[in-house]
PDB file of N, CA and C in Angstrom:
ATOM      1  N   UNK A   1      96.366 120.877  71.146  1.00  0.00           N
ATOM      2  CA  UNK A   1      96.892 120.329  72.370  1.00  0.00           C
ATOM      3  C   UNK A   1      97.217 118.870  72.095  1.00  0.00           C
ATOM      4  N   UNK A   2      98.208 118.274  72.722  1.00  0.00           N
ATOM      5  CA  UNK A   2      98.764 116.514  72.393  1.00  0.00           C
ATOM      6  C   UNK A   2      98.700 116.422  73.859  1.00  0.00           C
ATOM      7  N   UNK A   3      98.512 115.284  73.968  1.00  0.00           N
ATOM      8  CA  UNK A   3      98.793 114.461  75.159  1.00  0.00           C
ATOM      9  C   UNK A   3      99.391 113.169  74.819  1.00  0.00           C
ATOM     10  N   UNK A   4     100.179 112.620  75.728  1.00  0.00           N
ATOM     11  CA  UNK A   4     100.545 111.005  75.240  1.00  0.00           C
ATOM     12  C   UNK A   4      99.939 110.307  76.892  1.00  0.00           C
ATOM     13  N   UNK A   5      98.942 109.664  76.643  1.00  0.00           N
ATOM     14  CA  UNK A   5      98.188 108.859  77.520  1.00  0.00           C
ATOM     15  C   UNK A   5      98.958 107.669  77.269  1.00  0.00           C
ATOM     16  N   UNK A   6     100.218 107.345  77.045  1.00  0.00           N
ATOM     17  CA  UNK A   6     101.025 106.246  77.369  1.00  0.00           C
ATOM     18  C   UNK A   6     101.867 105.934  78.774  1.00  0.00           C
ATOM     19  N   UNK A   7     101.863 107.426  78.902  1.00  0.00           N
ATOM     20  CA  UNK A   7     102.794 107.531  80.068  1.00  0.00           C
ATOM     21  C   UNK A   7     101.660 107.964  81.493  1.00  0.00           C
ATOM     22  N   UNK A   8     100.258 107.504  81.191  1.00  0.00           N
ATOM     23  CA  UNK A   8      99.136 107.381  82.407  1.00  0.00           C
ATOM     24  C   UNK A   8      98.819 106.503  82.181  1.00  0.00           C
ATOM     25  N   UNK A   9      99.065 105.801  83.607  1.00  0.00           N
ATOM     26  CA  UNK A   9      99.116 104.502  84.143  1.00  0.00           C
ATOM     27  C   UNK A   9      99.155 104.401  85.295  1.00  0.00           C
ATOM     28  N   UNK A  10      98.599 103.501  86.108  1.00  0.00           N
ATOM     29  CA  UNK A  10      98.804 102.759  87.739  1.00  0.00           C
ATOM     30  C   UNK A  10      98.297 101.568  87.945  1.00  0.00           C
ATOM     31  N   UNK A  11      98.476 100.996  89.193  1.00  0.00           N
ATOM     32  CA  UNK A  11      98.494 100.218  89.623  1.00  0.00           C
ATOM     33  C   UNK A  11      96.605 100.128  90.179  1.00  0.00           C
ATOM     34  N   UNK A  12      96.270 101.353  90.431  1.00  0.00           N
ATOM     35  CA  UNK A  12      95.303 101.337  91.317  1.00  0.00           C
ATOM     36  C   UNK A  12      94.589 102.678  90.424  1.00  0.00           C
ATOM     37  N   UNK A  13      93.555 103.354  90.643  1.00  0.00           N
ATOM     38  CA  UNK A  13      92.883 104.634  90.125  1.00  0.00           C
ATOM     39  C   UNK A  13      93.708 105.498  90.572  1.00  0.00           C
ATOM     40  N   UNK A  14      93.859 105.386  92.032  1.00  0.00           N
ATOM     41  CA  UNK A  14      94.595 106.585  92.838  1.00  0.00           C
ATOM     42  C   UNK A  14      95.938 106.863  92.279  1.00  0.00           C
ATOM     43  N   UNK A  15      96.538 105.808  91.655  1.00  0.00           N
ATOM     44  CA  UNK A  15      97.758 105.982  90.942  1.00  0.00           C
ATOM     45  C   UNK A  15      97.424 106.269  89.311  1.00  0.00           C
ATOM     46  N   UNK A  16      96.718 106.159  89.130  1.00  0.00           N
ATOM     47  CA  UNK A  16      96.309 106.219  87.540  1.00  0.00           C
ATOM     48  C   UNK A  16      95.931 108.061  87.636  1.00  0.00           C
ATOM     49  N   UNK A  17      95.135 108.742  88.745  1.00  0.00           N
ATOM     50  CA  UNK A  17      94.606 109.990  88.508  1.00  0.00           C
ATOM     51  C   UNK A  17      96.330 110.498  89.142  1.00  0.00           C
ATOM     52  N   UNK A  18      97.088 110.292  89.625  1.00  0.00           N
ATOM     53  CA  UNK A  18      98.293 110.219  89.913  1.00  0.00           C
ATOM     54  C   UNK A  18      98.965 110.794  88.637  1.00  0.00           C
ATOM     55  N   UNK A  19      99.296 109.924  88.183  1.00  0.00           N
ATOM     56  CA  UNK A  19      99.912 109.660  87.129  1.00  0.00           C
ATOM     57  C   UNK A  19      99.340 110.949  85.883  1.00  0.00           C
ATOM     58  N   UNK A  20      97.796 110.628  85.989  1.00  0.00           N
ATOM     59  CA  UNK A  20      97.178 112.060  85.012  1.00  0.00           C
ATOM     60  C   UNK A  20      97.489 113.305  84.992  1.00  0.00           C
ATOM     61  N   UNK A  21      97.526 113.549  86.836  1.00  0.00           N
ATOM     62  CA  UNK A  21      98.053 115.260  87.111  1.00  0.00           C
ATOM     63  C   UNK A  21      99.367 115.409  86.510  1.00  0.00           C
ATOM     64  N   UNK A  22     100.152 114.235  86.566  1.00  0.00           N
ATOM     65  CA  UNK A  22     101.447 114.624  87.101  1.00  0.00           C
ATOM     66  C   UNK A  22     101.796 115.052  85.316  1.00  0.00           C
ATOM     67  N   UNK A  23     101.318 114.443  84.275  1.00  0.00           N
ATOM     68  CA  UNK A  23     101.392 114.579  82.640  1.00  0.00           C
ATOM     69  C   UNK A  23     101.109 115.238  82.630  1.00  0.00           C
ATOM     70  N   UNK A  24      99.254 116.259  82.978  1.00  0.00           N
ATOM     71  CA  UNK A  24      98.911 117.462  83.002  1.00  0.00           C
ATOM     72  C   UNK A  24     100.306 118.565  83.652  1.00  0.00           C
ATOM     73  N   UNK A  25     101.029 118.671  84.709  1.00  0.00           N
ATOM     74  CA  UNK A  25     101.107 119.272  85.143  1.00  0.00           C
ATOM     75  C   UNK A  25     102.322 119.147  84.814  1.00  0.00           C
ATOM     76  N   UNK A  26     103.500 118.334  84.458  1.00  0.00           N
ATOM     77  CA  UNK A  26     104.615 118.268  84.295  1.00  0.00           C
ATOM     78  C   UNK A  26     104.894 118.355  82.511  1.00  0.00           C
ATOM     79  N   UNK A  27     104.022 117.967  81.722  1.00  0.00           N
ATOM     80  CA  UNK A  27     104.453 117.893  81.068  1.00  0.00           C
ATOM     81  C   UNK A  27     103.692 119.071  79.492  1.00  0.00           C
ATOM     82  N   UNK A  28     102.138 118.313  79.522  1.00  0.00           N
ATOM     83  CA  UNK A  28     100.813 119.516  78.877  1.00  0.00           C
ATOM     84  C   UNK A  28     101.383 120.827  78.916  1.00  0.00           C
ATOM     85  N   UNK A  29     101.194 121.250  80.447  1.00  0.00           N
ATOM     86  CA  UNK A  29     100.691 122.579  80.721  1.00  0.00           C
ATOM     87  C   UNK A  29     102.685 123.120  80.087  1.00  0.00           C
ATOM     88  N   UNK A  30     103.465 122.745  80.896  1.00  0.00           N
ATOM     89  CA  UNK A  30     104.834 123.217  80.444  1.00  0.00           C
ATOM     90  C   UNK A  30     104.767 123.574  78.668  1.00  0.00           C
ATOM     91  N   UNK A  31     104.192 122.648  78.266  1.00  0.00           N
ATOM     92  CA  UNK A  31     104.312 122.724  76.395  1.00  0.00           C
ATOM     93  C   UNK A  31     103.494 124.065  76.129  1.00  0.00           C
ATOM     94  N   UNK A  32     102.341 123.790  76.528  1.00  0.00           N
ATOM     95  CA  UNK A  32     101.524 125.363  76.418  1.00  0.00           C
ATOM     96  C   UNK A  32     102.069 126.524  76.593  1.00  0.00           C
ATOM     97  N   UNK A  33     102.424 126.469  77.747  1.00  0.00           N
ATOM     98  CA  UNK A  33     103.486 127.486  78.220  1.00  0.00           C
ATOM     99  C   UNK A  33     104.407 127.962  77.688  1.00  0.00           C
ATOM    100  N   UNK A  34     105.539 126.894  77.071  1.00  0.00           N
ATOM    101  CA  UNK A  34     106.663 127.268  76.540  1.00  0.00           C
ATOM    102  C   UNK A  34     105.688 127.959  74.706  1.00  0.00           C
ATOM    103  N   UNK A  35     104.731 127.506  74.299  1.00  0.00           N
ATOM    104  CA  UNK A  35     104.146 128.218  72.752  1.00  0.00           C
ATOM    105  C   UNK A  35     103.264 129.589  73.398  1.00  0.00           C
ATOM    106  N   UNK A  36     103.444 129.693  74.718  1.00  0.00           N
ATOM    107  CA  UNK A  36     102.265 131.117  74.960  1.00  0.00           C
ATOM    108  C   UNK A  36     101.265 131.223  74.692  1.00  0.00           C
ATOM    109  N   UNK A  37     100.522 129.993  74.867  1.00  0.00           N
ATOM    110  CA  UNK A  37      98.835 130.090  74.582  1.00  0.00           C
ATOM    111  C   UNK A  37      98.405 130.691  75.502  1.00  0.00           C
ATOM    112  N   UNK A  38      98.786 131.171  76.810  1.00  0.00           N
ATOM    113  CA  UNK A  38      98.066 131.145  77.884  1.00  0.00           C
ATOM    114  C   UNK A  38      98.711 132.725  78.317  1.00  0.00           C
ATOM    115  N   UNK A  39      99.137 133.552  77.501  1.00  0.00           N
ATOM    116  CA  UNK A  39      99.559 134.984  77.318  1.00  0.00           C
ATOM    117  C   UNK A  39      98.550 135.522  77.801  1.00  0.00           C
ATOM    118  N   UNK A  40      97.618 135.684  77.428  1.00  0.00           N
ATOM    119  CA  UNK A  40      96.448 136.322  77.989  1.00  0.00           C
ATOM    120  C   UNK A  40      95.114 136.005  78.757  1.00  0.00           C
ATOM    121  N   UNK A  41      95.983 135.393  79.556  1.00  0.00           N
ATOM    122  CA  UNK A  41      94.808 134.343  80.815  1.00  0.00           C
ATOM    123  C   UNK A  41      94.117 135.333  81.171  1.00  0.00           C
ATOM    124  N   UNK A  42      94.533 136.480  81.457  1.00  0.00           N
ATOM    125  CA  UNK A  42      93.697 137.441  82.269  1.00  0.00           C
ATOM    126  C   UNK A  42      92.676 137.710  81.473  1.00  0.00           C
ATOM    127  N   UNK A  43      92.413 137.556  80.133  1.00  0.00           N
ATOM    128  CA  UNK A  43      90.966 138.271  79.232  1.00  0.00           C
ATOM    129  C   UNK A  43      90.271 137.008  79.565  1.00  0.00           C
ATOM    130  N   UNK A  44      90.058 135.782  80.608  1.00  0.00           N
ATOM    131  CA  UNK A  44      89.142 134.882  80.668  1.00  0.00           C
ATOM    132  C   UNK A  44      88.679 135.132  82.070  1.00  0.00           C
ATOM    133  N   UNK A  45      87.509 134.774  82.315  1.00  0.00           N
ATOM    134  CA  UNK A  45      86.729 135.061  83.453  1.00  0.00           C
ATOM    135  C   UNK A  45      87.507 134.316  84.610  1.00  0.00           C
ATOM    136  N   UNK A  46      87.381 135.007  85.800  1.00  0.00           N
ATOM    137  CA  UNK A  46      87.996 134.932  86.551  1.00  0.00           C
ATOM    138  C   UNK A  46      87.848 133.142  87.493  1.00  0.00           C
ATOM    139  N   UNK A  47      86.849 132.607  87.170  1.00  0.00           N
ATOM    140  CA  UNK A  47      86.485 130.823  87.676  1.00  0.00           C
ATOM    141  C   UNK A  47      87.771 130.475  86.418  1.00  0.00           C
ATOM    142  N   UNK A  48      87.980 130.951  84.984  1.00  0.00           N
ATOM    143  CA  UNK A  48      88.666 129.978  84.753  1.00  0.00           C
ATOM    144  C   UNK A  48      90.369 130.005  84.812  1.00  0.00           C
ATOM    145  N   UNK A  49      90.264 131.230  84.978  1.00  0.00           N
ATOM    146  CA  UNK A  49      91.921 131.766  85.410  1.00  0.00           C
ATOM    147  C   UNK A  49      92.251 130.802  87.205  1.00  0.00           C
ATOM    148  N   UNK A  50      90.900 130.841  87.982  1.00  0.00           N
ATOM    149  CA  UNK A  50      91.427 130.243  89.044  1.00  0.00           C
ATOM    150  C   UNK A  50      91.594 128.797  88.796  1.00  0.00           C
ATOM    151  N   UNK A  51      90.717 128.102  87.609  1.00  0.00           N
ATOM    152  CA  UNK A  51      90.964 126.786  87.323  1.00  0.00           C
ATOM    153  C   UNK A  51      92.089 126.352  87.141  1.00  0.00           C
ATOM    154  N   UNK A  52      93.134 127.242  86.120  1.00  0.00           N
ATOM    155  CA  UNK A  52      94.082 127.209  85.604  1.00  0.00           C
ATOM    156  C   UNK A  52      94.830 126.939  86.872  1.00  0.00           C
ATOM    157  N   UNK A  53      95.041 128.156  87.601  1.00  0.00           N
ATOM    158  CA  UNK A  53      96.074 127.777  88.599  1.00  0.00           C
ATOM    159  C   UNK A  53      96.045 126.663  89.492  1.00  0.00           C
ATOM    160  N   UNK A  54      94.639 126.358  89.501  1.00  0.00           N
ATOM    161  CA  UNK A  54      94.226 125.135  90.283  1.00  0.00           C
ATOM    162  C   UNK A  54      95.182 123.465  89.715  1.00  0.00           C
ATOM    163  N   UNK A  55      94.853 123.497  88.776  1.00  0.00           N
ATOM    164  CA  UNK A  55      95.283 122.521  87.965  1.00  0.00           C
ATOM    165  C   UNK A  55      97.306 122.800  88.305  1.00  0.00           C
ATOM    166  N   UNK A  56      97.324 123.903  87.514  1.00  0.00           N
ATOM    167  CA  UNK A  56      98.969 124.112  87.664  1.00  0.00           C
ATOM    168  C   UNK A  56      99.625 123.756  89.084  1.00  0.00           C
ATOM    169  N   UNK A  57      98.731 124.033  90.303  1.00  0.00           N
ATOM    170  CA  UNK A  57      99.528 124.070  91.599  1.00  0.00           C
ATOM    171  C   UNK A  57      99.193 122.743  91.849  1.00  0.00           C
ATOM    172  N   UNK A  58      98.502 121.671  91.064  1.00  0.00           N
ATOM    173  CA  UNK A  58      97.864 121.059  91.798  1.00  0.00           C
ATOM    174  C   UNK A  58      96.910 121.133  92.989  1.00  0.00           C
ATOM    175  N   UNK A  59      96.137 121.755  93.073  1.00  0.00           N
ATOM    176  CA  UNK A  59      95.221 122.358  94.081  1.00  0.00           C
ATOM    177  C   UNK A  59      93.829 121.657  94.112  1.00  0.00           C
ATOM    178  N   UNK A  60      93.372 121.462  92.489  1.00  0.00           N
ATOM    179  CA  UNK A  60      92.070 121.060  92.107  1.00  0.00           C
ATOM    180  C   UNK A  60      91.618 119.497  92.943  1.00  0.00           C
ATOM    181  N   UNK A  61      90.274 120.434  93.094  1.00  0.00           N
ATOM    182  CA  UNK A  61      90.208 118.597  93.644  1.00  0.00           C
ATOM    183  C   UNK A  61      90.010 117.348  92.620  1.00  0.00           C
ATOM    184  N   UNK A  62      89.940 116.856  93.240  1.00  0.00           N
ATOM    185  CA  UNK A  62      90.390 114.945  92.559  1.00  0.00           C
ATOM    186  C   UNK A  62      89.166 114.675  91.558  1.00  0.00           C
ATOM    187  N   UNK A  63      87.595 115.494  92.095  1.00  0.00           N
ATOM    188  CA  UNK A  63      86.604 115.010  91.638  1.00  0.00           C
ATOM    189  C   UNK A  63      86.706 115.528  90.376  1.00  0.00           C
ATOM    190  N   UNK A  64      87.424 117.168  90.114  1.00  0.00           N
ATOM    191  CA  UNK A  64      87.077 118.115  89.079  1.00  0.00           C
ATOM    192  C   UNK A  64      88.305 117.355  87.862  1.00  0.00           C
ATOM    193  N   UNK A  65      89.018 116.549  88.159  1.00  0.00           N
ATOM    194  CA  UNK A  65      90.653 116.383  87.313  1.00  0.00           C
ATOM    195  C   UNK A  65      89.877 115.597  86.122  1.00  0.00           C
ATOM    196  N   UNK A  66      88.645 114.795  86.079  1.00  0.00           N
ATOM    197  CA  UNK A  66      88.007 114.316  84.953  1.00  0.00           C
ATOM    198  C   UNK A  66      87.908 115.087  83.910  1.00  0.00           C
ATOM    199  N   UNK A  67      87.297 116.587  84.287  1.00  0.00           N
ATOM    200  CA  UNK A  67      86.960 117.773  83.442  1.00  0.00           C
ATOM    201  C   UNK A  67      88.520 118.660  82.773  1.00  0.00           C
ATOM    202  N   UNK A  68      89.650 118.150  83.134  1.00  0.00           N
ATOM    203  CA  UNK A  68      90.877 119.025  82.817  1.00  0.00           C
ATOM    204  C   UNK A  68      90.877 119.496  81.376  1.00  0.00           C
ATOM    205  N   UNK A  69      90.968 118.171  80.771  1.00  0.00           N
ATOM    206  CA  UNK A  69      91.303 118.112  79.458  1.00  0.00           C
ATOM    207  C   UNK A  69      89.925 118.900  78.902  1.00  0.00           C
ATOM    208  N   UNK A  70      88.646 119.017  78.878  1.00  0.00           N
ATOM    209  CA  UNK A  70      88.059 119.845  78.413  1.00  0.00           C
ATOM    210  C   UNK A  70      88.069 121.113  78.485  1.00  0.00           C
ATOM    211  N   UNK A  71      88.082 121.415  79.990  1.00  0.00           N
ATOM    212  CA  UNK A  71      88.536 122.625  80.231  1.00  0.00           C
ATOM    213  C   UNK A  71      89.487 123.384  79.843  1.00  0.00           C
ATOM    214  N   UNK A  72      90.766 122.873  79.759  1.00  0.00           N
ATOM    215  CA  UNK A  72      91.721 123.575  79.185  1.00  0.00           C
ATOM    216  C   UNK A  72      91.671 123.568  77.494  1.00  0.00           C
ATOM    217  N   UNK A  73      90.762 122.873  77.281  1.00  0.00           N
ATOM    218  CA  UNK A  73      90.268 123.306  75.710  1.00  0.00           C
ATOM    219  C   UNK A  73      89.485 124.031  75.597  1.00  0.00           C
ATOM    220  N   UNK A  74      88.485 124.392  76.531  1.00  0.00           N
ATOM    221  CA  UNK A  74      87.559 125.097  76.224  1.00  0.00           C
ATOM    222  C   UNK A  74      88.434 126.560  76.669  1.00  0.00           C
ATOM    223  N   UNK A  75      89.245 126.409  77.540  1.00  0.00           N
ATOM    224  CA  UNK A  75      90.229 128.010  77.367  1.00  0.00           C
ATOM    225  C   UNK A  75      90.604 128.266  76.189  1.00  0.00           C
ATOM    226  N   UNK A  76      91.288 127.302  75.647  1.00  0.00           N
ATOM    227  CA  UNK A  76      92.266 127.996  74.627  1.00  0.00           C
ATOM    228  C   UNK A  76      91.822 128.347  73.502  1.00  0.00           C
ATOM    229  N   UNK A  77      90.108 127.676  73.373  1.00  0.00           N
ATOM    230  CA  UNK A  77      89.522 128.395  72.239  1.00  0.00           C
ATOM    231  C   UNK A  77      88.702 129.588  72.661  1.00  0.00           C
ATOM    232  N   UNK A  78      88.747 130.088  74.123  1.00  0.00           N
ATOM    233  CA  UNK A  78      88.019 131.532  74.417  1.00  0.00           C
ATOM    234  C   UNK A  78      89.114 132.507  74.264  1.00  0.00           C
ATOM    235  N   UNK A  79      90.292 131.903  74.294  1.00  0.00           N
ATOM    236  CA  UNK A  79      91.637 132.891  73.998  1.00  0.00           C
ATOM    237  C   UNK A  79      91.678 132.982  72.414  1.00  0.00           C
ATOM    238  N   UNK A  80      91.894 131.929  72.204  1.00  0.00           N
ATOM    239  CA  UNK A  80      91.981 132.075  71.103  1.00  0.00           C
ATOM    240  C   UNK A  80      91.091 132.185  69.646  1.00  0.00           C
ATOM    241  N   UNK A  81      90.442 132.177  70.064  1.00  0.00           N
ATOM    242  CA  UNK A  81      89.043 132.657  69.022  1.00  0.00           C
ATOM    243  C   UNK A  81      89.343 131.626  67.993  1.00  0.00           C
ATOM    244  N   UNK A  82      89.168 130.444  68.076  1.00  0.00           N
ATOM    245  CA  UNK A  82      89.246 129.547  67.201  1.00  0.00           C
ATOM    246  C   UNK A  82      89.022 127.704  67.713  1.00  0.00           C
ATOM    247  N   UNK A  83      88.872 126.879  66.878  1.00  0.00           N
ATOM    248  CA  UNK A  83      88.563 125.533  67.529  1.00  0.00           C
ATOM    249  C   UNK A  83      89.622 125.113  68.192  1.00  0.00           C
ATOM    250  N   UNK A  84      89.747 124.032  68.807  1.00  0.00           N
ATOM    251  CA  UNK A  84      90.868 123.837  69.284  1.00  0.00           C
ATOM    252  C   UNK A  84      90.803 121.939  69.460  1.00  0.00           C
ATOM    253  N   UNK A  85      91.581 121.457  68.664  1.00  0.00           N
ATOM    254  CA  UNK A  85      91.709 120.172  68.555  1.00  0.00           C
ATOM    255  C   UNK A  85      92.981 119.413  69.500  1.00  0.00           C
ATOM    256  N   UNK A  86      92.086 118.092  70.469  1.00  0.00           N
ATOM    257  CA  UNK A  86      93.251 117.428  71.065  1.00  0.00           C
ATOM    258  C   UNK A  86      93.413 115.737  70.603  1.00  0.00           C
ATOM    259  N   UNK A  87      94.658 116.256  70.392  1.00  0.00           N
ATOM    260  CA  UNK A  87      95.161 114.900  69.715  1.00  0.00           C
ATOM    261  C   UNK A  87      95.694 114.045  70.940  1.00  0.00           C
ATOM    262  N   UNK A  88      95.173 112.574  71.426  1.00  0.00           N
ATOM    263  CA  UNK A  88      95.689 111.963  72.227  1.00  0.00           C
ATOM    264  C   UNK A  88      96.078 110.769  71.605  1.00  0.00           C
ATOM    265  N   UNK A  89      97.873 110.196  72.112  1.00  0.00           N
ATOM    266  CA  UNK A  89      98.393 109.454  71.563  1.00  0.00           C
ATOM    267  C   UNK A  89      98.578 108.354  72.552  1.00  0.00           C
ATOM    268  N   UNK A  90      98.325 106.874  71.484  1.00  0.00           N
ATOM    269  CA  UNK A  90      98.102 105.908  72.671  1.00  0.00           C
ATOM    270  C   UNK A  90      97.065 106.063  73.748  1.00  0.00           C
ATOM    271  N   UNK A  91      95.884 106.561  72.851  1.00  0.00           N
ATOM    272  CA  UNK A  91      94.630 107.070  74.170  1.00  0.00           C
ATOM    273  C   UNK A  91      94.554 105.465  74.862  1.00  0.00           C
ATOM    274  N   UNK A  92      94.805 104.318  74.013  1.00  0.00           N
ATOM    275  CA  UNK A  92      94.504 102.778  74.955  1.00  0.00           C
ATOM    276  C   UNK A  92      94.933 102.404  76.273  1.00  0.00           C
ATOM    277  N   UNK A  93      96.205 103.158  76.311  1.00  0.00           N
ATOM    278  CA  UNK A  93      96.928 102.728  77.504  1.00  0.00           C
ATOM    279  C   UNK A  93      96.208 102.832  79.191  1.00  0.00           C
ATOM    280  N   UNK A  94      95.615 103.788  78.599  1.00  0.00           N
ATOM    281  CA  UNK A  94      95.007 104.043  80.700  1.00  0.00           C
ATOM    282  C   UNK A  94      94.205 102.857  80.196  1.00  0.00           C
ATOM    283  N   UNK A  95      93.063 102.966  79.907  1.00  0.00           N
ATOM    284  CA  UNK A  95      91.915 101.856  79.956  1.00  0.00           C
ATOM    285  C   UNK A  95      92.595 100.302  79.925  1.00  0.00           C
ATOM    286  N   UNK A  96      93.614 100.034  78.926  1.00  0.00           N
ATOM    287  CA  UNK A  96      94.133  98.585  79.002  1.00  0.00           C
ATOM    288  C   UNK A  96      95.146  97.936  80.748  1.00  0.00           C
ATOM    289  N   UNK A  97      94.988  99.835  81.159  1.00  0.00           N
ATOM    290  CA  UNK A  97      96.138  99.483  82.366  1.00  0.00           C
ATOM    291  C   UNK A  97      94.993  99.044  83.394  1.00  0.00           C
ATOM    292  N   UNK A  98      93.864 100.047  83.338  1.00  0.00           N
ATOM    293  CA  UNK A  98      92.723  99.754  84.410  1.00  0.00           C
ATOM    294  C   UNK A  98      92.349  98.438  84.205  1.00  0.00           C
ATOM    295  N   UNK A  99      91.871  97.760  82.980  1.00  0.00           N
ATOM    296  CA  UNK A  99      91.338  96.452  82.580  1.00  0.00           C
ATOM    297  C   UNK A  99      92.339  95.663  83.345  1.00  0.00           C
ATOM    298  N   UNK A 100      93.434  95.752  83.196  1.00  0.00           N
ATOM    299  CA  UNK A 100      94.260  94.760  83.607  1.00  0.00           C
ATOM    300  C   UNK A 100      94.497  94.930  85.641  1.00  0.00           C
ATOM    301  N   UNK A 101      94.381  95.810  86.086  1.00  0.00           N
ATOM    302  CA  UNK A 101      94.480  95.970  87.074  1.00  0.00           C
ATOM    303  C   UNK A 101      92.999  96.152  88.106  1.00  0.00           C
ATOM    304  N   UNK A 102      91.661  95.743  87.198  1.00  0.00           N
ATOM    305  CA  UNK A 102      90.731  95.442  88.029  1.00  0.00           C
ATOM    306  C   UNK A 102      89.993  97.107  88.251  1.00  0.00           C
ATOM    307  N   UNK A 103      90.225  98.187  87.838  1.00  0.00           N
ATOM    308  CA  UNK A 103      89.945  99.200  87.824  1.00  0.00           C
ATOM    309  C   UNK A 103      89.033  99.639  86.908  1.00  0.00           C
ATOM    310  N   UNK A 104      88.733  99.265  85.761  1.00  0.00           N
ATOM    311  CA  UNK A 104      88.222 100.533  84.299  1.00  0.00           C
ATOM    312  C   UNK A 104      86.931 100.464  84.798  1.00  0.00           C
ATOM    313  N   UNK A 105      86.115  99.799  85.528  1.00  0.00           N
ATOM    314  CA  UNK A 105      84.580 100.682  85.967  1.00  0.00           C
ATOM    315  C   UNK A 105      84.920 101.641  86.136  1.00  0.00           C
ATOM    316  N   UNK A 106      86.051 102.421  87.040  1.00  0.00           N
ATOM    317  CA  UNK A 106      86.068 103.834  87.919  1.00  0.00           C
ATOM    318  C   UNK A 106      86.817 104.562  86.786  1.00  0.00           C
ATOM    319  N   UNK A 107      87.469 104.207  85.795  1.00  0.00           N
ATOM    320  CA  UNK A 107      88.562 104.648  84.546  1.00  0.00           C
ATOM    321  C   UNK A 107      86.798 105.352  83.967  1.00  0.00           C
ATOM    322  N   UNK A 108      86.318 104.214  83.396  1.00  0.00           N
ATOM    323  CA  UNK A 108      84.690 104.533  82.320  1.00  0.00           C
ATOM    324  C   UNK A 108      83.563 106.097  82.987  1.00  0.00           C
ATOM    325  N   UNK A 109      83.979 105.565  84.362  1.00  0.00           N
ATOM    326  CA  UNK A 109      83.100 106.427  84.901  1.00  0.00           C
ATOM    327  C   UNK A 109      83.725 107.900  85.375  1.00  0.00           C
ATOM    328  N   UNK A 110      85.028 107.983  85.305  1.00  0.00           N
ATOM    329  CA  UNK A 110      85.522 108.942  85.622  1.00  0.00           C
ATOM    330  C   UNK A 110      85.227 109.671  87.113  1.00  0.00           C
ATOM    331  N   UNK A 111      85.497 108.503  87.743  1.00  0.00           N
ATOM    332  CA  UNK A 111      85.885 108.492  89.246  1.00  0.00           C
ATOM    333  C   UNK A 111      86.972 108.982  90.162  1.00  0.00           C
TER     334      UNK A 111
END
């Protein structure tokens, strides 16, 4: 899985977890999608098939969006019977955006 945490950013947290879904959801999950990792959602228990859609519709609540990125790793290695490594590029950018905008306590703590 890649992510580019360059393009999560805000002004505020609320715009920063903003900004997170919208990469998760516009951009992550589409890539997955288009390679078919997620072909056989249905052989995963049914909490994480609803996670999935949760995340996809945007549905999930705000508190659970900390846990995404694990979660959707920890799917793709129950699908896929194998490890599953995420490469994040420019992981600095959220934290240097929070630092600068008076935020990274709630960034650190995953608020």
């Amino acid at each position: 899985m890649l992510m580019y945490a360059k393009t999560v950013n805000g002004f505020t947290m609320q715009g920063m977890l903003r900004s997170f879904k919208d990469h998760i959801i516009q951009d992550v999950l589409p890539h997955l999608n288009r390679l078919d990792v997620f072909r056989n959602l249905a052989e995963l228990p049914e909490d994480l098939q609803m996670f999935y859609k949760d995340v996809l519709n945007d549905t999930l609540s705000d508190s659970l969006w900390s846990r995404v990125l694990f979660k959707l790793t920890e799917m793709l290695g129950l699908l896929h019977r194998s490890r599953v490594i995420v490469l994040i590029d420019e992981y600095d950018t959220p934290s240097s955006y929070a630092l600068q905008h008076g935020y990274s306590v709630e960034v650190c703590l995953g608020l």
